[in-house]
Protein backbone atom coordinates (compact mmCIF):
# COMPACT_ATOMS: atom_id res chain seq x y z
CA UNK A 1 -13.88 -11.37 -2.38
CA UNK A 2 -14.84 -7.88 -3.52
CA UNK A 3 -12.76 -6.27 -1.01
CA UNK A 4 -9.45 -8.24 -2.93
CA UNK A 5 -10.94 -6.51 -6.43
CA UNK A 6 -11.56 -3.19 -4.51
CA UNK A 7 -8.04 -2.96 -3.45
CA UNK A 8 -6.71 -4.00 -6.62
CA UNK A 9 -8.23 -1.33 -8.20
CA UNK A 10 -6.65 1.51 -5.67
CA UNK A 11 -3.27 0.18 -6.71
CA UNK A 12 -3.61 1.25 -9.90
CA UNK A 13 -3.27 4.53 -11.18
CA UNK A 14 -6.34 7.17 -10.54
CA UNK A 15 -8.15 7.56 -13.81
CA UNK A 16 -12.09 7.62 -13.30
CA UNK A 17 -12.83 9.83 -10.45
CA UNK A 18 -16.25 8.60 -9.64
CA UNK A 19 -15.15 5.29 -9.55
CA UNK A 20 -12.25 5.63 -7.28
CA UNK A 21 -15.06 7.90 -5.29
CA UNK A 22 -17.62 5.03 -4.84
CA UNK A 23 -14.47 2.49 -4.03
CA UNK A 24 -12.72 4.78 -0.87
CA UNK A 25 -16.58 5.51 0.44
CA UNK A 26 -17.13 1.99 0.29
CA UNK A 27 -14.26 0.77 1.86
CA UNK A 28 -14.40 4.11 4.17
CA UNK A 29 -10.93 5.67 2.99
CA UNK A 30 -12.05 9.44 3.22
CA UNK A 31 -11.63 11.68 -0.17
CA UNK A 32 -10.08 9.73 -3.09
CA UNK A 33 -6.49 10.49 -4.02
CA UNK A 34 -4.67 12.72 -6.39
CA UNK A 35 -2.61 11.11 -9.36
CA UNK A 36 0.47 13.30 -7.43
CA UNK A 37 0.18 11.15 -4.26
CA UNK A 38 -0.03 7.75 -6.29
CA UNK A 39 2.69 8.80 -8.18
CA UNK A 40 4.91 9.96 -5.10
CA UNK A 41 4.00 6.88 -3.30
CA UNK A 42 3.68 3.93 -6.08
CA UNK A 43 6.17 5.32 -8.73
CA UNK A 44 8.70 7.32 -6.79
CA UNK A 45 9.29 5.28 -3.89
CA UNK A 46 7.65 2.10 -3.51
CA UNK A 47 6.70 0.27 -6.93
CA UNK A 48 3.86 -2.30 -6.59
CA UNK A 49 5.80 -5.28 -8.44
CA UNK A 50 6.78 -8.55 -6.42
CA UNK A 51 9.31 -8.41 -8.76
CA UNK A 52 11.42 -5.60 -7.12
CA UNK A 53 11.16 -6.94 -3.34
CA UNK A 54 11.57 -11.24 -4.56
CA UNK A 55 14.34 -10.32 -7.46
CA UNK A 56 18.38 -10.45 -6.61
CA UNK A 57 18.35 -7.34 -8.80
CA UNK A 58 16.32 -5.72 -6.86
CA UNK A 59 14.55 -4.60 -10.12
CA UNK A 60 11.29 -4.97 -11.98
CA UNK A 61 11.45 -8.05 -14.37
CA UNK A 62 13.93 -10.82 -14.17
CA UNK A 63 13.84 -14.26 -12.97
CA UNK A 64 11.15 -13.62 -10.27
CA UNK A 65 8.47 -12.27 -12.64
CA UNK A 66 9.11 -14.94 -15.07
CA UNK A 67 7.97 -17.30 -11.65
CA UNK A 68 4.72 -14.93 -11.35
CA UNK A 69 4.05 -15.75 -15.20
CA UNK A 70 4.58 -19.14 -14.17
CA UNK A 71 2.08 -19.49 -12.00
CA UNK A 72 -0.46 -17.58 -14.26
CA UNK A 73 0.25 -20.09 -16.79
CA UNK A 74 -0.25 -23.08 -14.47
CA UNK A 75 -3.96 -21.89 -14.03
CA UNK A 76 -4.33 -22.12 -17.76
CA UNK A 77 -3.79 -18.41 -17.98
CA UNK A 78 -2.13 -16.15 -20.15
CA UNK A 79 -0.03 -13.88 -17.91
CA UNK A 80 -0.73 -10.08 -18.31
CA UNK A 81 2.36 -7.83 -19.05
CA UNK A 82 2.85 -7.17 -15.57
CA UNK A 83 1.65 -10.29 -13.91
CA UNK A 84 3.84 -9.56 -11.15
CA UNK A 85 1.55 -5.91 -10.36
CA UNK A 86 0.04 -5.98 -6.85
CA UNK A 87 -3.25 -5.16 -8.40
CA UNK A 88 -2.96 -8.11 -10.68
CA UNK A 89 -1.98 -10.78 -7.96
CA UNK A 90 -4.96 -9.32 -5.56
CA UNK A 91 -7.55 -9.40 -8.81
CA UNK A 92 -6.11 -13.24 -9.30
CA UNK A 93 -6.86 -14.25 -5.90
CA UNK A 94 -10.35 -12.39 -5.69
CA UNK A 95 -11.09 -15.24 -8.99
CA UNK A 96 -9.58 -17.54 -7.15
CA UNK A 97 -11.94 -17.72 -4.27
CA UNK A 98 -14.92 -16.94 -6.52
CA UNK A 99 -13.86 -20.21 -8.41
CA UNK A 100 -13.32 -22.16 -5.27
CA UNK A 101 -17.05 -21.09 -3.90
CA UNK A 102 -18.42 -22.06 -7.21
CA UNK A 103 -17.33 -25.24 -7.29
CA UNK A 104 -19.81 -27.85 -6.49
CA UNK A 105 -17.25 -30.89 -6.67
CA UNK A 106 -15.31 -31.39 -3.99
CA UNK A 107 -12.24 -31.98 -5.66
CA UNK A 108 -11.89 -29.48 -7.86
CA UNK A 109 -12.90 -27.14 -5.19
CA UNK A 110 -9.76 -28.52 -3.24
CA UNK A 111 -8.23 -27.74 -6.37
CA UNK A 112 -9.31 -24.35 -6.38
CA UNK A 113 -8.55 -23.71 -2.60
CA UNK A 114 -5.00 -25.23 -3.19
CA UNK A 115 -4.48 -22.85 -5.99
CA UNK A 116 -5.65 -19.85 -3.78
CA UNK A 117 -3.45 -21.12 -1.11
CA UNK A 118 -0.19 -20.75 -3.19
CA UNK A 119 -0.84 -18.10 -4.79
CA UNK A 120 -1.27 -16.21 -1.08
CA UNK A 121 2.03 -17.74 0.43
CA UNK A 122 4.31 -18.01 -3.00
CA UNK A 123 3.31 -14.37 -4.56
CA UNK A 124 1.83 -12.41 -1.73
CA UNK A 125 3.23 -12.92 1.31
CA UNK A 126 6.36 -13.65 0.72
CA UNK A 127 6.75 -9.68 0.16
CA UNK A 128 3.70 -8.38 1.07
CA UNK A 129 3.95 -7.63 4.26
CA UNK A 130 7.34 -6.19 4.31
CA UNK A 131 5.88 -3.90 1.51
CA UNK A 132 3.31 -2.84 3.58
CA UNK A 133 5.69 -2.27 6.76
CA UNK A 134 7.19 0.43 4.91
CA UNK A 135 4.06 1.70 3.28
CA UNK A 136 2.65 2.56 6.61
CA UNK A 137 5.81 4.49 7.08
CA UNK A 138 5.23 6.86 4.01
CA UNK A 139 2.30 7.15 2.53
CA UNK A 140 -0.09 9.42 2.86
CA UNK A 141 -3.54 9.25 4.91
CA UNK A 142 -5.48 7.74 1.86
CA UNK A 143 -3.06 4.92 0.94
CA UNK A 144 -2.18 4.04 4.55
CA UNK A 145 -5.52 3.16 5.36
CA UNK A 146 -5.47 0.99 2.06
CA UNK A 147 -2.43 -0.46 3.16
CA UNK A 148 -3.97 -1.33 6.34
CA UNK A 149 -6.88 -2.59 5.28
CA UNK A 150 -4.75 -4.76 2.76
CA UNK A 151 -2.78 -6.17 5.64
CA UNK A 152 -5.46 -7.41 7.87
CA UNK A 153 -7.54 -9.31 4.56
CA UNK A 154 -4.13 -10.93 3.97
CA UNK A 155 -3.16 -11.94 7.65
CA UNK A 156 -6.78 -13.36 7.91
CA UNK A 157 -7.13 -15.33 4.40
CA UNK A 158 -2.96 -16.52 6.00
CA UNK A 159 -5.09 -17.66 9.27
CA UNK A 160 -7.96 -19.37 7.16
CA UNK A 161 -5.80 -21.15 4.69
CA UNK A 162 -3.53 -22.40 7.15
CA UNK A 163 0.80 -22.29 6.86
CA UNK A 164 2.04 -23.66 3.66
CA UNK A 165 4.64 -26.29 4.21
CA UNK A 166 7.69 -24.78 2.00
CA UNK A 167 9.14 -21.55 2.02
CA UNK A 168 8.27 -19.92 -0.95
CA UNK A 169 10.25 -20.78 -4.52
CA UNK A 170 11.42 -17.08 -4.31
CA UNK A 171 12.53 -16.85 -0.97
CA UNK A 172 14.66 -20.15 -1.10
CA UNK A 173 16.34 -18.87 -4.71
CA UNK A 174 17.41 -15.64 -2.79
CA UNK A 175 20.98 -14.83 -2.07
CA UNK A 176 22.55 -12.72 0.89
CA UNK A 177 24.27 -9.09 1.00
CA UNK A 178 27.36 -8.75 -0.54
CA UNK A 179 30.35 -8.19 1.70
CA UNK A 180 32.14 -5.11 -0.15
CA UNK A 181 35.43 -6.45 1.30
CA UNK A 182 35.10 -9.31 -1.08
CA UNK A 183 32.85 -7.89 -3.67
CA UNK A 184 32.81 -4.21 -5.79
CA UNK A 185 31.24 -1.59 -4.32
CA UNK A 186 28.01 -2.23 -7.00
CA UNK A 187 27.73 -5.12 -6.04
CA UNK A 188 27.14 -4.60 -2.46
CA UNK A 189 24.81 -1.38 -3.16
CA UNK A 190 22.87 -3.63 -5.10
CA UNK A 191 22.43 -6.61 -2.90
CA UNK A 192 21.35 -3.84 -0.39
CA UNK A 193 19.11 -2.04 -1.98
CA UNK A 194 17.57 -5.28 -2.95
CA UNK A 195 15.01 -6.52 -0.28
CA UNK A 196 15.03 -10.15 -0.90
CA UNK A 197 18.96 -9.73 -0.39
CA UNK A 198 19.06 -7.40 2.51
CA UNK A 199 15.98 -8.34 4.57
CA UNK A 200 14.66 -4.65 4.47
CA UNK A 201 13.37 -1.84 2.00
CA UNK A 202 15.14 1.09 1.31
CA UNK A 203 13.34 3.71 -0.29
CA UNK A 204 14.25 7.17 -1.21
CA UNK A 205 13.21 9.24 1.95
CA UNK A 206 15.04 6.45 4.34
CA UNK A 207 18.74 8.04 2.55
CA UNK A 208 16.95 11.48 2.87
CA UNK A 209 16.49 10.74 6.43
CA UNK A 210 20.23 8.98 7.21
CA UNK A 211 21.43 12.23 5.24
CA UNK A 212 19.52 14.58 7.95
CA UNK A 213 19.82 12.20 11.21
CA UNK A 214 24.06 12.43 10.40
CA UNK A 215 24.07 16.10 9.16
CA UNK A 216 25.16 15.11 5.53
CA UNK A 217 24.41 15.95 2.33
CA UNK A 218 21.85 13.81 0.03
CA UNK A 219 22.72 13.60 -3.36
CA UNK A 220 19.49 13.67 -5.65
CA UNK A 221 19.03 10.65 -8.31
CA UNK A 222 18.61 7.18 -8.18
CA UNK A 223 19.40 5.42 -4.71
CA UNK A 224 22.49 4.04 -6.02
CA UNK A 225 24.31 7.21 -6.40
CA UNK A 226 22.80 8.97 -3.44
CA UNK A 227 24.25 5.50 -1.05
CA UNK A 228 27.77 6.15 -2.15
CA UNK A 229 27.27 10.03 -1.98
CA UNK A 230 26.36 9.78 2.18
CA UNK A 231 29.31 6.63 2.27
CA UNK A 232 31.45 8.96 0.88
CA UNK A 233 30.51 11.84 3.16
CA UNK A 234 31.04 9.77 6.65
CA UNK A 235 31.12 5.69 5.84
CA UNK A 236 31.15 4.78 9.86
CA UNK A 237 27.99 6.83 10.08
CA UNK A 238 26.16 5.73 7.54
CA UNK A 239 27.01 2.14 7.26
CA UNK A 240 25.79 2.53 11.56
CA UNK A 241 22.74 3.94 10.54
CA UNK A 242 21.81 1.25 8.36
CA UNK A 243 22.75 -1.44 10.73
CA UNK A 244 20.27 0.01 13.39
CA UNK A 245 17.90 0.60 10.16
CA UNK A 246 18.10 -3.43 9.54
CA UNK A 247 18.24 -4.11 13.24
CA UNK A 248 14.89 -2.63 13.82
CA UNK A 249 13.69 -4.30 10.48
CA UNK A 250 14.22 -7.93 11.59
CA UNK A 251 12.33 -6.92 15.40
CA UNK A 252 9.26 -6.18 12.90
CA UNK A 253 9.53 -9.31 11.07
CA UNK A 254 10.15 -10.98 14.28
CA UNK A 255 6.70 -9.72 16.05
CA UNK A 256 5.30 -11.69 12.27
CA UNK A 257 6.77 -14.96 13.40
CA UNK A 258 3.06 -16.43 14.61
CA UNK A 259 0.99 -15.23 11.96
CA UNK A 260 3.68 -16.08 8.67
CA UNK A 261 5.66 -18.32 10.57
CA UNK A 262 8.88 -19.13 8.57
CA UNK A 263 8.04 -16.58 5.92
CA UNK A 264 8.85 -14.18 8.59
CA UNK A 265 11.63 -15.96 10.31
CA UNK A 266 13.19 -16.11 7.08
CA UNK A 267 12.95 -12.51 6.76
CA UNK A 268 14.15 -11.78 10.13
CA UNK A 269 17.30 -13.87 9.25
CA UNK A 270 17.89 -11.73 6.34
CA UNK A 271 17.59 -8.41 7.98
CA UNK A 272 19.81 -9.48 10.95
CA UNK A 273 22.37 -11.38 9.04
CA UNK A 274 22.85 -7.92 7.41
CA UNK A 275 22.60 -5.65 10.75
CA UNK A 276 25.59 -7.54 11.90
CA UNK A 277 27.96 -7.01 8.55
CA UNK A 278 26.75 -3.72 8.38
CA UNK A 279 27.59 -2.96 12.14
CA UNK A 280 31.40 -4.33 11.78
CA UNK A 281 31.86 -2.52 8.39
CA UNK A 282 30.92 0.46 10.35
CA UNK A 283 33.22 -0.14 13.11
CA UNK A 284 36.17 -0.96 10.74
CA UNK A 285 35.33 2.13 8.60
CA UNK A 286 35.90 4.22 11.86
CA UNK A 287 38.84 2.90 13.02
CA UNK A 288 40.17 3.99 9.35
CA UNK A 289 39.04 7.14 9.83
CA UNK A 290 40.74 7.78 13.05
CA UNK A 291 44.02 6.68 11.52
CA UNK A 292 43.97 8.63 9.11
């Protein structure tokens, strides 16, 4: 599994040149990366934590970390500091299947294998994918090539292993989007801009491009603030925008359906549950607006 290791090593941070040289040539990525465009890509807009996409926060940490560590410490493992990283999970699994090919006893190899097998569903692709979705969107040459060569190892090893039986622990422990007619305003920024809540990523260039589709001005900072900066600017508009945004979010989960089965149906759910309340929020915010 030294393609697993290899791409766990691109997530991280670019720190020995030759190195990250001899890893793009072997995996046939073109010139290595500058720390700028890891930093643009992993740090600005789309951290590498399963944390941020599986949380109800929406943050790094929190209850869905902890479940990471959990599963670290089931192996017999002390969990890193971030044992919710994408490089960590992909280095886990690479020892995963070395330890299942070593194994000369057929039950502990089944052992091994069943280990490998929910570590891939529970931690992996139960965000994964979506990740990746809007990776390919945004990154540059270098990492979307990683990215794609990420998504086909983990669609195959999901073919190889075979569907797991349960939606993921994460998945199931996930609430919905908060309806801002029975909630504060935080609150339903927050259960948007929280994946596992919404059914869909937003990063910072998807409110730069909502601010330039609807001729509005983006408010630089944290997603939060620029949100109810464009709501306050045109609500029907924006609140529209991100229906059609979630809309075309679920279609994408929906073409997933046979290879993740009801990780992806679950997923579609989400982001169409949420086009719809989005779509009549819009419509109600623009009958205010012609009242007024």
């Amino acid at each position: 599994m030294e393609l697993f290791r290899a791409l766990a090593a691109l997530a991280e941070p670019p720190s020995d040149g030759a190195s990250a040289a001899r890893l793009a040539e072997s995996l046939a990525l073109g010139t290595p990366p500058m720390a700028s465009e890891y930093t643009e890509v992993f740090v600005f807009q789309l951290y590498p934590y399963a944390s941020v996409y599986l949380g109800a926060e929406g943050m790094l940490g929190g209850e869905a970390r902890e479940r990471v560590a959990g599963f670290w410490r089931a192996l017999g493992q002390t969990p890193p500091a971030e044992a919710d990283h994408l490089s960590s999970l992909l280095a886990l699994y690479a020892r995963l299947v070395e330890l299942e090919e070593a194994e000369s006893g057929e039950a502990r190899r089944a052992g091994w294998r069943g280990a490998r097998k929910a570590l891939l569903w529970e931690h992996l692709l139960s965000w994964a994918m979506v990740y990746l979705d809007k990776f390919s969107e945004i990154a540059p040459p270098f990492y979307r090539g990683w990215g794609e060569l990420l998504s086909k190892a983990l669609l195959e090893e999901a073919a190889t292993l075979g569907a797991q039986d349960a939606l993921p622990a994460h998945l199931r422990a996930a609430g919905g989007l908060a309806d801002p007619r029975a909630h504060s305003f935080e609150e339903f920024s927050q259960s948007l801009l929280a994946p596992a809540r919404s059914g869909l990523i937003l990063v910072r260039s998807d409110l730069n491009r909502a601010a330039r589709s609807l001729n509005l001005g983006a408010r630089a900072g944290e997603r939060r603030f620029t949100l109810k900066s464009l709501l306050g600017q045109d609500a029907a508009g924006v609140l529209g925008w991100l229906a059609e945004e979630a809309a075309r979010r679920a279609a994408l989960h929906r073409a997933r359906r046979a290879a993740l089965g009801q990780v992806a149906a679950w997923w579609e759910a989400k982001a169409a549950a949420t086009a719809a309340l989005l779509r009549e929020l819009s419509g109600e915010a623009g009958e205010a607006e012609a009242r007024q």
